[in-house]
Protein backbone atom coordinates (compact mmCIF):
# COMPACT_ATOMS: atom_id res chain seq x y z
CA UNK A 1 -5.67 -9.37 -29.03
CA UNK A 2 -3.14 -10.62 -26.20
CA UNK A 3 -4.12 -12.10 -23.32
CA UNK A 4 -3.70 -9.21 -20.77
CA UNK A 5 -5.40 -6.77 -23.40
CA UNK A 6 -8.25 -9.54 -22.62
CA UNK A 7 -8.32 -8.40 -19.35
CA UNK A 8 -8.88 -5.01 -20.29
CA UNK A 9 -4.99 -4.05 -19.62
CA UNK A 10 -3.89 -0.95 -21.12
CA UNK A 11 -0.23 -2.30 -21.75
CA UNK A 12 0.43 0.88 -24.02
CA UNK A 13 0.97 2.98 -20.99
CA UNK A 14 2.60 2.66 -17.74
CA UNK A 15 1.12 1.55 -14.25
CA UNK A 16 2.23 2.11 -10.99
CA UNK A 17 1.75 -1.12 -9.53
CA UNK A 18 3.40 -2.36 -12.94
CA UNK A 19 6.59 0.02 -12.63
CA UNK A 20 6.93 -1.08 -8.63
CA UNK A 21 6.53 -4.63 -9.49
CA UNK A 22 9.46 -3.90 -12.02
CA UNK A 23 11.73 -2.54 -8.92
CA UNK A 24 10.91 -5.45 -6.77
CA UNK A 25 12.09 -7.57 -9.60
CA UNK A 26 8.88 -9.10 -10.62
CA UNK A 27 7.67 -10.11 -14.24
CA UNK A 28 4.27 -8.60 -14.63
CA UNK A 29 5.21 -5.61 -16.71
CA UNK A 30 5.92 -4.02 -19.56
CA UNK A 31 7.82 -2.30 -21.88
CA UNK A 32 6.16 1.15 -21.29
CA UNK A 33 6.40 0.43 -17.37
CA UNK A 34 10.01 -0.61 -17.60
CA UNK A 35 10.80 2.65 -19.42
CA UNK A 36 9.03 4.79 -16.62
CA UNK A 37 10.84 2.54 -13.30
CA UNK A 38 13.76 3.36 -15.38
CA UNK A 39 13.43 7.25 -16.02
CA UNK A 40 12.43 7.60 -12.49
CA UNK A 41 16.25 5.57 -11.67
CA UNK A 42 17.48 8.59 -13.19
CA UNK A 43 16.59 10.79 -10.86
CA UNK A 44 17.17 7.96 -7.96
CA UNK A 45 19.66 5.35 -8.73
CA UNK A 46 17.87 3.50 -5.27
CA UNK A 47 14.67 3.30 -5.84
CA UNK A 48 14.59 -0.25 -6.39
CA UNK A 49 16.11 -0.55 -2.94
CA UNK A 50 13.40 1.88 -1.59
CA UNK A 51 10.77 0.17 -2.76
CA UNK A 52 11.82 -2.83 -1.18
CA UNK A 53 12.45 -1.10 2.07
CA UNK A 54 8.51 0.13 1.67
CA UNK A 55 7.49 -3.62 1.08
CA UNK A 56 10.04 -4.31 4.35
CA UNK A 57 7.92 -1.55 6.53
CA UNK A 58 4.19 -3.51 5.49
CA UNK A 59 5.28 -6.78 6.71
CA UNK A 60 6.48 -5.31 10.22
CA UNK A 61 3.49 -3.37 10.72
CA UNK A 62 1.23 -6.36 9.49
CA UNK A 63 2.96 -8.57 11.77
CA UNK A 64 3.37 -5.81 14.45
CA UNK A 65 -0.83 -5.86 14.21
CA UNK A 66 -1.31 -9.38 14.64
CA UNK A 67 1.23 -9.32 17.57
CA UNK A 68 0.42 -6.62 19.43
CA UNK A 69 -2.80 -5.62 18.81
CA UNK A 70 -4.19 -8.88 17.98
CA UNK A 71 -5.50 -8.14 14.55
CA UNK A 72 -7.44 -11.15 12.89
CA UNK A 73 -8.75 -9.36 9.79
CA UNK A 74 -6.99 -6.75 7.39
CA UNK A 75 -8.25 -4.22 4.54
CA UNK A 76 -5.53 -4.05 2.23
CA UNK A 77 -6.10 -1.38 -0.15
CA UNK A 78 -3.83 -0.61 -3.36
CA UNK A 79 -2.07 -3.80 -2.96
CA UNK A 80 -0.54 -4.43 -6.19
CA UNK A 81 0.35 -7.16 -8.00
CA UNK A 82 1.14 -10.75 -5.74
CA UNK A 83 4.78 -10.11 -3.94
CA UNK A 84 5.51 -12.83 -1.39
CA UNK A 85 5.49 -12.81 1.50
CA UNK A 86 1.74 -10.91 0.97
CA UNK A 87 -0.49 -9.54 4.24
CA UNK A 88 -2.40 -12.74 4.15
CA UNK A 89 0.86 -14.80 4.60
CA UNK A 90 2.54 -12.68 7.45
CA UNK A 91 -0.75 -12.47 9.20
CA UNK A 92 -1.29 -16.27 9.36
CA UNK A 93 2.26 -16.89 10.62
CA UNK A 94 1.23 -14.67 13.50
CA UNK A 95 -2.20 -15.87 13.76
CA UNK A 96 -3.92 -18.81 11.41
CA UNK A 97 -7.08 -17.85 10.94
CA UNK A 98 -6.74 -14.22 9.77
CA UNK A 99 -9.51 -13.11 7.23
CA UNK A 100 -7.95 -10.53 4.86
CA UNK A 101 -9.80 -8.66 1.86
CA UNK A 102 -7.24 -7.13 -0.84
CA UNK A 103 -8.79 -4.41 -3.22
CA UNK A 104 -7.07 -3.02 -6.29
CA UNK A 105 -8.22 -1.27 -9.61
CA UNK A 106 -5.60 -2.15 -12.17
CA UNK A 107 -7.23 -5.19 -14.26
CA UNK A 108 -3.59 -7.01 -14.29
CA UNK A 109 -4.50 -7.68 -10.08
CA UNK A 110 -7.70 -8.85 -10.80
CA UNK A 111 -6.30 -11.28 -13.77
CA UNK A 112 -3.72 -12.29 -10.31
CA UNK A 113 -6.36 -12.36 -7.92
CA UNK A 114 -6.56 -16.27 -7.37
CA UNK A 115 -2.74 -16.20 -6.10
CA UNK A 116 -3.85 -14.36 -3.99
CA UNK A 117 -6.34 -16.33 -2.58
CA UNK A 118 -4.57 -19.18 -1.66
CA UNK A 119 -4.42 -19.22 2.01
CA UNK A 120 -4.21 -21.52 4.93
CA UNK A 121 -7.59 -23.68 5.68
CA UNK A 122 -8.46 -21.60 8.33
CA UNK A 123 -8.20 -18.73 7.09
CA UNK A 124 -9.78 -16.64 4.40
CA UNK A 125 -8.64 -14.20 1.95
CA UNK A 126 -10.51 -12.32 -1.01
CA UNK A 127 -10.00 -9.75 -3.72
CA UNK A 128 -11.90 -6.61 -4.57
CA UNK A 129 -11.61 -5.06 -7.81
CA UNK A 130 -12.65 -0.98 -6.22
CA UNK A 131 -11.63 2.13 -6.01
CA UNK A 132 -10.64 3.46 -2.63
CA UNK A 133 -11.75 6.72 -3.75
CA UNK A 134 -15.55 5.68 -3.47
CA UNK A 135 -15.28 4.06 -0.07
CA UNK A 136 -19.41 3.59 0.44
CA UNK A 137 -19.12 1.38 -2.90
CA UNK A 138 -16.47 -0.59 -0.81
CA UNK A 139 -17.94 -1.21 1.86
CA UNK A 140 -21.17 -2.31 0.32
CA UNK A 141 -19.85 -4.83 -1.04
CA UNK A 142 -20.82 -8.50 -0.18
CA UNK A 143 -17.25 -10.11 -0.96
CA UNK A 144 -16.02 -7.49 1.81
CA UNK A 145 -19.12 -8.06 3.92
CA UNK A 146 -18.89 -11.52 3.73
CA UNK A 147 -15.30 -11.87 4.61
CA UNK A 148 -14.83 -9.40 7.00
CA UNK A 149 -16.73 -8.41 10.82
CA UNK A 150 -16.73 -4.75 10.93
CA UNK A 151 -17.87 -5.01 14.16
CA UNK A 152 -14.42 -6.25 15.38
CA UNK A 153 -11.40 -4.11 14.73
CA UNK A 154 -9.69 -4.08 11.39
CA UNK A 155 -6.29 -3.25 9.96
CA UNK A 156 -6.14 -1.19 7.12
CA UNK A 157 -3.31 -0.97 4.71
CA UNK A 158 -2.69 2.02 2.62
CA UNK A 159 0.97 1.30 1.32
CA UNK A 160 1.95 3.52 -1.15
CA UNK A 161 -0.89 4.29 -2.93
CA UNK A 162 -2.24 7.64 -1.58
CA UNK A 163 0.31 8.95 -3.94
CA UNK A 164 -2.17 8.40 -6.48
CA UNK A 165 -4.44 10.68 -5.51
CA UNK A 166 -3.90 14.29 -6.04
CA UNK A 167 -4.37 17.08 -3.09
CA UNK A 168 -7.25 18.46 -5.44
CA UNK A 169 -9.18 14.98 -5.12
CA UNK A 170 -9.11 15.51 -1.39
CA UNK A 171 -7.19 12.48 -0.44
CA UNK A 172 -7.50 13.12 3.57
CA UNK A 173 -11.24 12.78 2.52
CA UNK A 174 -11.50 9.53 1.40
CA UNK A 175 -9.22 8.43 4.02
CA UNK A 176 -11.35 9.71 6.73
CA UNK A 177 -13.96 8.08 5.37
CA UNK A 178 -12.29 4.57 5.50
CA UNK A 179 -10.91 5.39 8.91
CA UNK A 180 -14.95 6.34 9.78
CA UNK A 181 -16.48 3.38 9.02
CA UNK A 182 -14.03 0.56 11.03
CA UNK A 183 -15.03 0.16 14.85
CA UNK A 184 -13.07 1.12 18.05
CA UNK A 185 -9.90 -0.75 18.51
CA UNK A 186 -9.06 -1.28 14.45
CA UNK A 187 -5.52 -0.11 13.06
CA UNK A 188 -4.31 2.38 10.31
CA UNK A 189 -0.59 1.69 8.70
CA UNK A 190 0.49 3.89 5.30
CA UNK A 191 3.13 4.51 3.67
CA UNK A 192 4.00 7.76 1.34
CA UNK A 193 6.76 8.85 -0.80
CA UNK A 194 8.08 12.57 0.43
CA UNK A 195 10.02 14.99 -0.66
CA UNK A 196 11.13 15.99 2.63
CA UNK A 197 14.47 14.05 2.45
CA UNK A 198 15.42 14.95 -1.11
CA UNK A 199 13.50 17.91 -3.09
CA UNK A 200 15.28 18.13 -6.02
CA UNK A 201 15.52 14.47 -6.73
CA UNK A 202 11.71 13.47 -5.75
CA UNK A 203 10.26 17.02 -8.07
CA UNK A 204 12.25 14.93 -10.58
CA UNK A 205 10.15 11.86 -10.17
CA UNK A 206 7.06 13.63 -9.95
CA UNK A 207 7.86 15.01 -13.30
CA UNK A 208 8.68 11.93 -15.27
CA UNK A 209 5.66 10.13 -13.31
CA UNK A 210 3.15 13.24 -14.80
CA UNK A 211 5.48 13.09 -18.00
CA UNK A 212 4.43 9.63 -18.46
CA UNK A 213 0.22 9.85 -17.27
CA UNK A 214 0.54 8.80 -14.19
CA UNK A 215 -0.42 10.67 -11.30
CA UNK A 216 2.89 10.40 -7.94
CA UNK A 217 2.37 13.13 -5.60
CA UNK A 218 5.39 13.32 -3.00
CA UNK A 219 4.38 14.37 0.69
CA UNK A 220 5.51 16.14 3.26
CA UNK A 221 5.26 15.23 6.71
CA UNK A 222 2.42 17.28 8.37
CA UNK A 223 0.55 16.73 5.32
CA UNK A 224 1.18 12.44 6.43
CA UNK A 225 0.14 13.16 9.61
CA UNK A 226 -3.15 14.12 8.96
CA UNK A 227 -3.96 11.31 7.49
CA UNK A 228 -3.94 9.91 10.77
CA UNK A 229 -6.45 12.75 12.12
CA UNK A 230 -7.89 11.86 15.59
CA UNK A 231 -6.29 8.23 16.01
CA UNK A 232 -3.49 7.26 18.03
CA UNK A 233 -0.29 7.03 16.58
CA UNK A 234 2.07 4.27 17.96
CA UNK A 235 5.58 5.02 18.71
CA UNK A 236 7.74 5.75 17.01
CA UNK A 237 5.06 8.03 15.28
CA UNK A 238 5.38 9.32 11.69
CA UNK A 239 8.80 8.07 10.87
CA UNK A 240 11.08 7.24 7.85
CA UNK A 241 10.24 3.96 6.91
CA UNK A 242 13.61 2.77 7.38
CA UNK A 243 13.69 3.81 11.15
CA UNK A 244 9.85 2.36 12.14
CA UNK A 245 10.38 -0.17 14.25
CA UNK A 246 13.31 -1.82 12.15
CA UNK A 247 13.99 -5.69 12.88
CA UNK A 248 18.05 -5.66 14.54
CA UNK A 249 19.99 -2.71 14.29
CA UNK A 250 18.62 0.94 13.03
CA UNK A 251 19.82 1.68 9.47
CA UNK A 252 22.64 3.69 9.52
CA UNK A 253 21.04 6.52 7.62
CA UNK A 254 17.09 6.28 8.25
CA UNK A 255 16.51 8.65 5.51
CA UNK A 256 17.80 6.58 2.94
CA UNK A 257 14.59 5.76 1.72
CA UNK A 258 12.17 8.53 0.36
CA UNK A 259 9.04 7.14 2.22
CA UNK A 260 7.29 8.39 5.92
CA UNK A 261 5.37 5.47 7.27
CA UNK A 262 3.60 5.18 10.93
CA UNK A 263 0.72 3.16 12.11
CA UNK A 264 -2.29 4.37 14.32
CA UNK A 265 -5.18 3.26 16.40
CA UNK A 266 -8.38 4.16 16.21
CA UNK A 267 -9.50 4.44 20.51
């Protein structure tokens, strides 16, 4: 037995958080996820370079939270396996202190999970191994209860992952719920790949994703926006995540990247 099958890895099939750790040049995958990043190049030689420009839109809203809204604790769910700079890190550069609870349900995070704990004295950071799809179990649980005071507003991260989820499992659902239980004044930033930009191309990732077992369902924008459903969106609204709030000049061609992002407020 090798040591991630230890850890109750599957390494026969691919992962999504394996196949995007692959694009962002990382080294926790594996032959089966390398084969789906690079099937799914096929369809869009860039994806690597999306991918990073999805990473690119979590630090500026993380750091736009801590700057502007004054944000001292963050829900990150889906995060993936350990890419620096991680929420905890931008947070704290902001604002030392910053409590931060990550929450993932691939095994290989968990077997990561003290890298990710390594924060700054003041601070505090802890991992989850959940499913965002049963939020009550979430938030019942003492390592999130313990770390963070959801009486005080929180910032919830939902980068790339509601792809997961198929319409039929009632994504907007579960994300209502999550949005339900954080107080007045906390924060909402996602991330989605959509098909809007590029139909042809993104049905072509959706079938090698579903070709290969995993679930990657591409998403239009009104279907995005109602993920935000009765909070406040911040300018510049649901946007291509190459054109929200960019740091210098706007990219020459915000659509460049196959991902809407936005950020809202819960009032």
């Amino acid at each position: 037995m090798s040591q991630w099958e230890r850890f109750g890895v599957d390494t026969t099939a691919p992962h999504s958080a394996r196949v995007y750790d692959y694009w962002l040049g990382g080294k926790t995958n594996f032959p089966p996820d390398r084969a789906m990043g690079q099937a799914i190049e096929q369809a869009v030689p860039s994806v690597k370079e999306m991918a990073k420009a999805n990473r690119a839109f979590q630090g500026r809203a993380v750091r736009y939270l801590a700057q502007e809204h004054g944000i001292r604790q963050f829900l990150d769910l889906g995060t993936g396996i350990p890419t620096s700079p991680n929420t905890h890190e931008i947070a704290e550069a902001v604002s030392p202190g910053t409590r931060v609870v990550y929450v993932d349900n691939d095994p290989i995070v968990l077997a990561h999970a003290r890298a990710l704990m390594v924060s700054s004295p003041a601070s505090r950071t802890t991992y989850i191994h959940a499913d965002l799809r049963k939020p009550e179990e979430l938030f019942a649980d003492p390592a999130l209860t313990s770390t963070l005071d959801l009486t005080r507003p929180v910032g919830l991260l939902m980068i790339a992952v509601l792809m997961l989820i198929a319409d039929e499992d009632d994504p907007w659902g579960r994300v209502a719920a999550l949005r339900d239980a954080l107080p007045v004044g906390s924060c909402l930033a996602l991330t989605t790949p959509t098909q809007d930009f590029d139909p042809e191309a993104v049905g072509k990732v959706a079938e090698a994703a579903r070709a290969g077992g995993m679930t990657l369902v591409p998403r239009g924008y009104d279907d995005v926006l109602r993920f935000f459903d009765g909070w406040e969106l911040v300018e510049p609204g649901v946007a291509p995540v190459l054109a929200w709030r960019p740091d210098g000049e706007p990219p020459a061609d915000p659509k460049a990247a196959y991902y809407w992002g936005g950020v809202a407020i819960k009032r």
